[in-house]
Protein backbone atom coordinates (compact mmCIF):
# COMPACT_ATOMS: atom_id res chain seq x y z
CA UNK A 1 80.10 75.21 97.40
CA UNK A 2 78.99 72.37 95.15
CA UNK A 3 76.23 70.01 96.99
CA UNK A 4 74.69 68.10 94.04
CA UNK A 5 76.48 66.60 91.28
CA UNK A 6 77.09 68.34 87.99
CA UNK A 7 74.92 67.89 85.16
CA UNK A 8 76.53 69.46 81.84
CA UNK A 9 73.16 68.86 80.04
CA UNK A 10 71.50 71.62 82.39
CA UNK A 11 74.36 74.00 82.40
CA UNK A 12 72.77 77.58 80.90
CA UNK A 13 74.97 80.12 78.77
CA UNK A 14 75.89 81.97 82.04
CA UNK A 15 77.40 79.51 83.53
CA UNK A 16 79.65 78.79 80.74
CA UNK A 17 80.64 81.94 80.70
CA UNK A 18 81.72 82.34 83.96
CA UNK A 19 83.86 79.11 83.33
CA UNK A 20 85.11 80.63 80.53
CA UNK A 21 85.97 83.84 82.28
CA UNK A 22 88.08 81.67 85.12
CA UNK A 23 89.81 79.50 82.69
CA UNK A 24 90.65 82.98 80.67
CA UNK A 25 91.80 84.32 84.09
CA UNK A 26 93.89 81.49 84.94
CA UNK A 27 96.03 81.61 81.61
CA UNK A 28 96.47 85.28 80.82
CA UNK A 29 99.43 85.61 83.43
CA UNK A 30 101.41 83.58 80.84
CA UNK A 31 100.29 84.85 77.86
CA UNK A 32 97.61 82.49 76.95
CA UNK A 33 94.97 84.95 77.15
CA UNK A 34 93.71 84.16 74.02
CA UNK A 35 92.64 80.38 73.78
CA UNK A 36 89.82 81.19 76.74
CA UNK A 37 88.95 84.45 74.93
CA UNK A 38 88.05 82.31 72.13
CA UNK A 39 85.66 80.29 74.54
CA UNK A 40 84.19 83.25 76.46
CA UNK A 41 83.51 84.53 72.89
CA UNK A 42 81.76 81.44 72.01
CA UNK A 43 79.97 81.40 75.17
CA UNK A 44 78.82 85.32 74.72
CA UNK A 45 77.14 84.75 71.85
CA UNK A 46 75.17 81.95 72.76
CA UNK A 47 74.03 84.30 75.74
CA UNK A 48 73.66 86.66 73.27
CA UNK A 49 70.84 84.53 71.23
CA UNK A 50 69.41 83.57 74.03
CA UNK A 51 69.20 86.39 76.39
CA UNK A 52 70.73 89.52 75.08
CA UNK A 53 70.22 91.57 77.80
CA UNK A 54 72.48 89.38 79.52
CA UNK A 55 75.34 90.63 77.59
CA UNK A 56 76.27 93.96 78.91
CA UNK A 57 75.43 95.46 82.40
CA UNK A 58 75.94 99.24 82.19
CA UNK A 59 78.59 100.86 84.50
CA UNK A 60 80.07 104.42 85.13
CA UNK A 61 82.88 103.65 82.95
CA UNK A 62 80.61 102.55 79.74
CA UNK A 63 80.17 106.38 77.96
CA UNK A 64 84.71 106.53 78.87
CA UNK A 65 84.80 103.06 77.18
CA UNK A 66 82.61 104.24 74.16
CA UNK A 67 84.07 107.38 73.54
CA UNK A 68 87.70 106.00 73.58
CA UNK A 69 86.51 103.57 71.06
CA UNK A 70 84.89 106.41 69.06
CA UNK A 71 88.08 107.88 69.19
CA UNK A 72 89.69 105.25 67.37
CA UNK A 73 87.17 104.38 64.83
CA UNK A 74 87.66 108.03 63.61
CA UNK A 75 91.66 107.69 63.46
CA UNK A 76 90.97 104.55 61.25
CA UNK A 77 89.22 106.08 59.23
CA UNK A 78 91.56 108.99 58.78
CA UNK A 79 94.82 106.33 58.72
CA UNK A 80 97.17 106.20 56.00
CA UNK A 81 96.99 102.13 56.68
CA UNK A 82 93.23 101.86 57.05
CA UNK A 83 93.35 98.35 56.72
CA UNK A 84 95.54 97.89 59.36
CA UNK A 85 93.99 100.33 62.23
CA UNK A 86 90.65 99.10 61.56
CA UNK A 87 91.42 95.89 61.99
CA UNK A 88 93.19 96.49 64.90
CA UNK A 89 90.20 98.73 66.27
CA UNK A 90 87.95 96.03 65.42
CA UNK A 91 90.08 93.79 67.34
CA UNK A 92 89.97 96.16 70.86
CA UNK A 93 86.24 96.81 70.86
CA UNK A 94 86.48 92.39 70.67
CA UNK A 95 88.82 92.32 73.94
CA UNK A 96 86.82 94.97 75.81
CA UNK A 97 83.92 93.39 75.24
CA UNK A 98 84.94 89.75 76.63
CA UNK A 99 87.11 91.26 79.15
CA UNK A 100 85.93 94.31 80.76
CA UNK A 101 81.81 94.00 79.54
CA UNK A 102 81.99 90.24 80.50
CA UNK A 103 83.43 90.52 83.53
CA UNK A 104 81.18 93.94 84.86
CA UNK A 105 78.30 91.54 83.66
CA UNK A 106 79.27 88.43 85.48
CA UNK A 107 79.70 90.60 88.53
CA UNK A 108 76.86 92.81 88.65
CA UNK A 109 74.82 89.45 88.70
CA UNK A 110 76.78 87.90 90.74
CA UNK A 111 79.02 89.70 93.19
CA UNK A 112 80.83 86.86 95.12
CA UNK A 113 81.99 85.87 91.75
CA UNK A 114 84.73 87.91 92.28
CA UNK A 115 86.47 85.43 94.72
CA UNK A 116 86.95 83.05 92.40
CA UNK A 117 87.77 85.13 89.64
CA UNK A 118 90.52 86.41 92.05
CA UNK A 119 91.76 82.98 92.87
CA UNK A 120 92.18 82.19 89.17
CA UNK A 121 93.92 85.00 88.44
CA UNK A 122 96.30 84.21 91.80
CA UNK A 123 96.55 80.80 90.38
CA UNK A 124 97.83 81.70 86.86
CA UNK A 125 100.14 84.17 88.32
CA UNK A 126 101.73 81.26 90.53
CA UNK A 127 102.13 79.13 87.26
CA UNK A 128 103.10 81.78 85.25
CA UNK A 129 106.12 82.40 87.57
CA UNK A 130 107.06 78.38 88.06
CA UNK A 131 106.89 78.54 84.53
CA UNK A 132 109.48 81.70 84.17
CA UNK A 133 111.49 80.43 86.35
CA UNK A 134 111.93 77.13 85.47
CA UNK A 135 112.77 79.02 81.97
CA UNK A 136 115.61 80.96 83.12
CA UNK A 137 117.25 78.18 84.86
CA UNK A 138 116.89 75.95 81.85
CA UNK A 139 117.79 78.28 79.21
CA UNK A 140 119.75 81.20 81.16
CA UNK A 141 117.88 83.99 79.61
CA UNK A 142 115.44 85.74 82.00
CA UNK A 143 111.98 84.30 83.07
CA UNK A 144 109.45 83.77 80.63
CA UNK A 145 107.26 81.33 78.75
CA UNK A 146 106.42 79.67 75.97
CA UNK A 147 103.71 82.35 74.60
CA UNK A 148 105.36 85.83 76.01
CA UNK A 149 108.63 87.60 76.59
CA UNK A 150 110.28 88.46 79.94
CA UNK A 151 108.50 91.69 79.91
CA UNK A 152 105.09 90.74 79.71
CA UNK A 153 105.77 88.12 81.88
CA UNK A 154 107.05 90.86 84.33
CA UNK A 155 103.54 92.73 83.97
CA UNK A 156 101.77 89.98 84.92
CA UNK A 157 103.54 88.93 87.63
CA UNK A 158 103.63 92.18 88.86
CA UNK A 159 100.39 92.94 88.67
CA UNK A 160 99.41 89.38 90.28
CA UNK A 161 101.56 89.60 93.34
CA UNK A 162 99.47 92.25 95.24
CA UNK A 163 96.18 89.94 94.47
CA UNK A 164 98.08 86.77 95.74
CA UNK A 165 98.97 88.78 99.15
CA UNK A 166 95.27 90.00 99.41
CA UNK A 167 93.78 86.56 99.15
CA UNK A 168 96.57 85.83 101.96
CA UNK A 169 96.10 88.02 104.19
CA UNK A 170 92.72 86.66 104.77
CA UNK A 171 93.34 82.92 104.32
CA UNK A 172 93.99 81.03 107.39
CA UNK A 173 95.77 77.99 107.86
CA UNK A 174 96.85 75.70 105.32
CA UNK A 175 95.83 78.08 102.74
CA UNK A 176 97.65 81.24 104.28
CA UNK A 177 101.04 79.45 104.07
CA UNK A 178 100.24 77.90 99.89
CA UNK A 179 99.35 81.36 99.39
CA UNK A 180 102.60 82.43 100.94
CA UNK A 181 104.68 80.73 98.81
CA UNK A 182 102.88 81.47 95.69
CA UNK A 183 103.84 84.97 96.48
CA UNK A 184 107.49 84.30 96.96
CA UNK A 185 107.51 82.17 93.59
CA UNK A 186 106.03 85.50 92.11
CA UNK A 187 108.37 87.59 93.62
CA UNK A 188 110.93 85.55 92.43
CA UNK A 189 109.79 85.28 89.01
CA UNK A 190 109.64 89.15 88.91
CA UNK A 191 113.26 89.04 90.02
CA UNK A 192 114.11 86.80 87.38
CA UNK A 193 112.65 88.45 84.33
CA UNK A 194 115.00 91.42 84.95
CA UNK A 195 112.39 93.68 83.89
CA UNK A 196 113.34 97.02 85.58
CA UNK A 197 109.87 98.76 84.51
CA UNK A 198 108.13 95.41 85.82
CA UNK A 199 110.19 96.01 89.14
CA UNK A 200 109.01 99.65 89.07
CA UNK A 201 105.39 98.54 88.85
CA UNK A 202 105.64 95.69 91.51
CA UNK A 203 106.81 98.27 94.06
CA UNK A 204 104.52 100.69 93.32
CA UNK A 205 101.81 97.92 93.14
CA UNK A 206 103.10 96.67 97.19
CA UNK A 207 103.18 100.56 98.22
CA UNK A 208 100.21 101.08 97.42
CA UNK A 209 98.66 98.21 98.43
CA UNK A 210 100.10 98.14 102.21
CA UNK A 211 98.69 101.69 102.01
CA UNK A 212 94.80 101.31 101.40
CA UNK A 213 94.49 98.21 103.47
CA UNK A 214 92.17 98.54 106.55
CA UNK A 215 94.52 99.40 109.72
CA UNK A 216 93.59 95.79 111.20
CA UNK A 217 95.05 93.82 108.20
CA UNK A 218 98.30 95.57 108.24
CA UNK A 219 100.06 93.38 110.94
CA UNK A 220 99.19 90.04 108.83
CA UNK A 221 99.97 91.42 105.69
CA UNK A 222 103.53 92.75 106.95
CA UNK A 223 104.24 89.66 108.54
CA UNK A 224 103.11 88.10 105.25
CA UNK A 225 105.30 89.82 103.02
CA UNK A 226 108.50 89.53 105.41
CA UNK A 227 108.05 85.65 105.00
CA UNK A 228 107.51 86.16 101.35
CA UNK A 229 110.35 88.56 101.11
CA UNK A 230 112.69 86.00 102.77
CA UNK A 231 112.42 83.08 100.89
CA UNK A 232 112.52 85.26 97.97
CA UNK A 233 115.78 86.41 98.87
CA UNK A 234 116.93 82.38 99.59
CA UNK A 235 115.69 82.10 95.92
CA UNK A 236 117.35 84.60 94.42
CA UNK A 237 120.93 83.74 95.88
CA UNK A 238 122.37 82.24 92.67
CA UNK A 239 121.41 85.52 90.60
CA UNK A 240 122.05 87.92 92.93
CA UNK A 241 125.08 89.49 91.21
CA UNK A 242 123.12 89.80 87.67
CA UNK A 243 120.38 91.34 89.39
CA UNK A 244 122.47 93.94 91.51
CA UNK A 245 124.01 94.66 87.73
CA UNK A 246 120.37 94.93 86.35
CA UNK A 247 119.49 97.20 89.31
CA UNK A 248 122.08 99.95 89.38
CA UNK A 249 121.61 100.51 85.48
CA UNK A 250 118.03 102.09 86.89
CA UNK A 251 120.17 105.56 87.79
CA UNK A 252 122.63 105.25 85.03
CA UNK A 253 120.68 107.16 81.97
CA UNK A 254 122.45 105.85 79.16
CA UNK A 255 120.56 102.75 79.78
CA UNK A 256 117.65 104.15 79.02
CA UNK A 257 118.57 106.66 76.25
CA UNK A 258 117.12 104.53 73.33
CA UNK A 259 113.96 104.86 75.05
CA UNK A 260 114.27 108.20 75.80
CA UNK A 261 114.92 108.53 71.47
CA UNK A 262 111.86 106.65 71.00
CA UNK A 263 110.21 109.03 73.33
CA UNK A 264 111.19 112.22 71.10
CA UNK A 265 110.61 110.48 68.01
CA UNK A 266 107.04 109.71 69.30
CA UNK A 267 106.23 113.36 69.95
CA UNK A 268 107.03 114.02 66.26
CA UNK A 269 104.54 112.02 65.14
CA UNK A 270 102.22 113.29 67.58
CA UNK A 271 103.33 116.81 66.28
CA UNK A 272 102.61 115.37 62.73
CA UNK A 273 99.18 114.32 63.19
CA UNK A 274 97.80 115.50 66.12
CA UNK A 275 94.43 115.06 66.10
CA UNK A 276 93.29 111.45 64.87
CA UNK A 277 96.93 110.26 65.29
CA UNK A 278 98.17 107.19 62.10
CA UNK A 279 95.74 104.61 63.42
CA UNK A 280 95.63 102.03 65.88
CA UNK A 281 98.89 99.32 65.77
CA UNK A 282 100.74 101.50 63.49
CA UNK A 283 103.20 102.60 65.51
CA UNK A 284 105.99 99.99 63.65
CA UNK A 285 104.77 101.13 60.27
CA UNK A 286 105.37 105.01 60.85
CA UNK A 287 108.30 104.93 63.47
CA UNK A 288 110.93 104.29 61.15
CA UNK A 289 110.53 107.52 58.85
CA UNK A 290 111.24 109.68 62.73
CA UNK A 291 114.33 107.38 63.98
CA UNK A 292 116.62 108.98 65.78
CA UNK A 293 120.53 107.81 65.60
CA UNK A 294 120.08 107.60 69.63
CA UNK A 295 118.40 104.59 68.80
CA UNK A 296 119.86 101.38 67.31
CA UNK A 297 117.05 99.45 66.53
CA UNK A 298 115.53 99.48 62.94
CA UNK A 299 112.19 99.69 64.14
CA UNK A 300 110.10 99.58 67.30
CA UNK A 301 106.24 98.00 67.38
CA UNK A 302 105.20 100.54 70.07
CA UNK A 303 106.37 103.49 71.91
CA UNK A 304 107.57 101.84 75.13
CA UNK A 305 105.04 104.37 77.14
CA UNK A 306 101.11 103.42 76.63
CA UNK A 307 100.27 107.00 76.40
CA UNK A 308 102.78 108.22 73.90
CA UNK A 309 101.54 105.21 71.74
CA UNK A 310 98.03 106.17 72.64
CA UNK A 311 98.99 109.84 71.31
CA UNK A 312 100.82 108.34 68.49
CA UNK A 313 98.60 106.27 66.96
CA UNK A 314 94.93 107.82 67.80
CA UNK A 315 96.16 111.35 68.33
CA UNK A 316 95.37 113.52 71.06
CA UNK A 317 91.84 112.83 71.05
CA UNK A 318 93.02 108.93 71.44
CA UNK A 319 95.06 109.70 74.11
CA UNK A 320 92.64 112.13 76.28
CA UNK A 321 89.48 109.56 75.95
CA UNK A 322 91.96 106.74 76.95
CA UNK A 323 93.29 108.97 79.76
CA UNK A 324 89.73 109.06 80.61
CA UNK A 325 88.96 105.95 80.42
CA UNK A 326 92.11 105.13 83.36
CA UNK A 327 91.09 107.92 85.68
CA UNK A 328 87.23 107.29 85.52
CA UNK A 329 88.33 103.89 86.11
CA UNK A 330 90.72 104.63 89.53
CA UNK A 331 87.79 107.15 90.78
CA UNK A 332 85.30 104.29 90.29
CA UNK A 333 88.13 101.61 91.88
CA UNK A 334 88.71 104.36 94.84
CA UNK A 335 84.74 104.70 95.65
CA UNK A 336 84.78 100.89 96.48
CA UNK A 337 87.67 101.16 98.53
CA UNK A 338 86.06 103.90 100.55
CA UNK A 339 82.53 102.25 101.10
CA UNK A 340 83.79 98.80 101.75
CA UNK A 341 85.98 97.35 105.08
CA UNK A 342 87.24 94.04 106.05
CA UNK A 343 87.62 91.47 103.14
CA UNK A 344 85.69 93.30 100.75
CA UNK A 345 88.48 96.67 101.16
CA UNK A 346 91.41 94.09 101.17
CA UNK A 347 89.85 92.89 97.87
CA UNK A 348 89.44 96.40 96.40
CA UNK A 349 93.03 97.26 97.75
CA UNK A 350 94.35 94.26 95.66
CA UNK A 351 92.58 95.38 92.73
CA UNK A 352 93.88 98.96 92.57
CA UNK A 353 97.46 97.72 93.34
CA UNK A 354 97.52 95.11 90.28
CA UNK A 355 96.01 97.71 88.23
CA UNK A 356 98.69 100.31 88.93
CA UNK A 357 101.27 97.86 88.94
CA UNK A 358 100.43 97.26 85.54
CA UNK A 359 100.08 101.13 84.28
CA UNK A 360 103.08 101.84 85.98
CA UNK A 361 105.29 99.59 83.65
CA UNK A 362 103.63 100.73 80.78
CA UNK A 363 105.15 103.58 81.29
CA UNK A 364 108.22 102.42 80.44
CA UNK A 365 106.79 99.34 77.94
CA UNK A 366 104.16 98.44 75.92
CA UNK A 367 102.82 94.81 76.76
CA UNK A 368 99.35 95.61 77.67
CA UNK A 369 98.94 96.54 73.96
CA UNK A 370 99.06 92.80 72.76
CA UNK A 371 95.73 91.15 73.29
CA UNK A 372 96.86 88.41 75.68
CA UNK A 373 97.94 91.36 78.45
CA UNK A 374 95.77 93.89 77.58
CA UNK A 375 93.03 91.13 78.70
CA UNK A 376 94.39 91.34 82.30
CA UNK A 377 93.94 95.52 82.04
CA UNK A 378 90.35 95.45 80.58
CA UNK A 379 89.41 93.06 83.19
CA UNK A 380 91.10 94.53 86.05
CA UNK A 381 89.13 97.34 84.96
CA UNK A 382 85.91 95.42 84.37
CA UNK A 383 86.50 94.93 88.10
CA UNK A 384 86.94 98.21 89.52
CA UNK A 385 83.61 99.81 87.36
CA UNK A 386 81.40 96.87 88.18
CA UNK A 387 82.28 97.16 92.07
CA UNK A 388 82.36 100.95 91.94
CA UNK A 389 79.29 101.71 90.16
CA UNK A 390 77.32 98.90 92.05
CA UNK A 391 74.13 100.33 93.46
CA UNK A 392 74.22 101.21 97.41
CA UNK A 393 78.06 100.68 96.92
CA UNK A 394 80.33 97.81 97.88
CA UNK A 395 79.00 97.13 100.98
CA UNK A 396 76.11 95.59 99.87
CA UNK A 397 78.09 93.33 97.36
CA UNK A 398 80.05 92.51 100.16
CA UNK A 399 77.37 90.04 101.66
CA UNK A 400 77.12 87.68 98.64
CA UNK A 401 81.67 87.83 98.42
């Protein structure tokens, strides 16, 4: 809490950065990711100058992180469109430092930093979903914004609802019922972007969520998400017939067979390099030499599943160090939830759910590949190694949250 006023002239590096790393936070569930990136960029080099040990706290998932990045360097180099996959590798090893190595950083320095980092990334997924919203009633076409489609859009949101009901549940008053309805307007906005691997990941994201909450939060949370469940259903009223439409085409599997010819034509390129894959973001250049008829598009810029891309473009050694990278990354997320209780577990609950809301539509899309998403996975992740590797476990960082 702020006693004294502000003085900008004695603001330090740090604190810029943590500014930074809200106002990124706050704008990534819309797409705009990248403007703050920018600033936390600025802001990390300055720290850098000044205190370069500030930089990088080391975590569990660090020699995962380097490896995967390893991974890719060597598929660059090995390309047939060097330019393009080192550019693009260049351009990862950027995002994962700013969003996961800032954000393990921040936290390891200063654990109850993760409250507001939470609340900006509830706040952006509120605005985000006014935003979509407001879009599809203006324009017709389903929810999204000015910077991103309805599919990102539907990542974000999905991944933002679960941390929305976490900061709920333990909210009281006043702030329980805003936080209430900035659930419902991101379950509605989910609705609205018709996004049927989005939906996928948002109930996968709630499941698991209600499941690894502490047995004393699940009355509020239930009671939470009924309210939040009904006035999304008032919402949705106008659209329901478009959405029941959208909904049944999940079991029909012609609705899905261009992806499922993408799929196949994916595993021939795999089959065709299999090692180093044809370089990172170079899926678009390569796919259209294995089109199959199935498919009606001219071209595709990913694979529509992150680790048939991963395979794709950095081969199998891509794809196992990225696997890595995920699972290391769950282990370290599930080793907070088990040595933390009360706020700090409903916290770690939230985390895991947005994160495997996220993963989950990637398997059926590709959005966290574009920088401004693939922020909200590197930090989500940033998250999870900071809290899991911290020293005497998450019950100690659960005094300063």
């Amino acid at each position: 809490m702020w006693t004294q006023t502000l003085d900008i002239r004695r603001l330090n590096a740090e604190t810029w950065r943590r500014a930074a790393l809200l106002v990124t936070a706050v704008l990534f569930p819309a797409g705009y990711a990248t403007p703050g990136a920018v600033v936390l960029l600025l802001t990390s080099v300055i720290l850098a100058m000044r205190r370069p040990g500030a930089l990088w706290h080391r975590t569990s998932l660090d020699i995962p992180v380097g490896l995967f990045l390893l991974s890719l360097t060597l598929s660059a180099a090995r390309s047939p469109f060097p330019p393009m996959a080192a550019g693009s590798t260049l351009l990862l090893a950027m995002l994962i430092i700013l969003a996961y190595g800032a954000t393990a950083a921040v936290l390891a320095r200063a654990p109850g930093f993760l409250t507001p980092l939470l609340w900006a990334l509830g706040v952006g997924t509120a605005a985000a979903a006014a935003w979509g919203m407001v879009a599809y009633l203006v324009t017709g076409q389903p929810a999204h914004t000015a910077a991103v489609g309805y599919n990102a859009v539907g990542t974000t949101l999905a991944a933002g609802l679960p941390v929305l009901l976490g900061l709920g549940v333990r909210a009281e008053g006043r702030a329980r019922i805003v936080l209430a309805a900035a659930a419902a307007l991101a379950l509605i906005g989910l609705a609205l972007t018709f996004a049927r691997g989005a939906w996928l990941g948002g109930a996968m994201g709630l499941l698991l969520f209600i499941l690894m909450l502490p047995r004393q939060a699940l009355r509020p949370v239930l009671l939470l998400l009924a309210a939040v469940a009904a006035v999304g259903v008032l919402g949705l009223a106008n659209a329901a017939g478009a959405l029941g439409q959208r909904a049944e085409s999940l079991s029909d599997p012609t609705a899905v067979q261009d992806r499922v010819a993408m799929w196949r034509a994916s595993l021939a390129m795999v089959r065709d390099r299999p090692l180093l894959g044809s370089g990172l973001n170079t899926f678009g250049l390569v796919y259209p030499d294995y089109r199959l008829p199935e498919d009606p598009a001219p071209g595709q810029p990913f694979a529509h599943n992150i680790l048939l891309n991963m395979a794709a473009e950095g081969g199998l050694l891509g794809l196992a160090t990225f696997t890595a990278v995920i699972v290391v990354a769950a282990a370290l997320g599930l080793r907070w939830l088990r040595r933390s209780d009360g706020t700090e577990r409903v916290r770690a609950a939230s985390v895991l759910a947005a994160a495997a809301a996220l993963m989950v539509h990637q398997q059926l899309d590709g959005t966290a590949i574009s920088f401004h998403i693939g922020f909200g996975l590197w930090l989500l992740l940033g998250i999870m190694a900071a809290r899991g590797s911290a020293a005497g476990g998450p019950a100690a960082t659960a005094q300063a949250g």
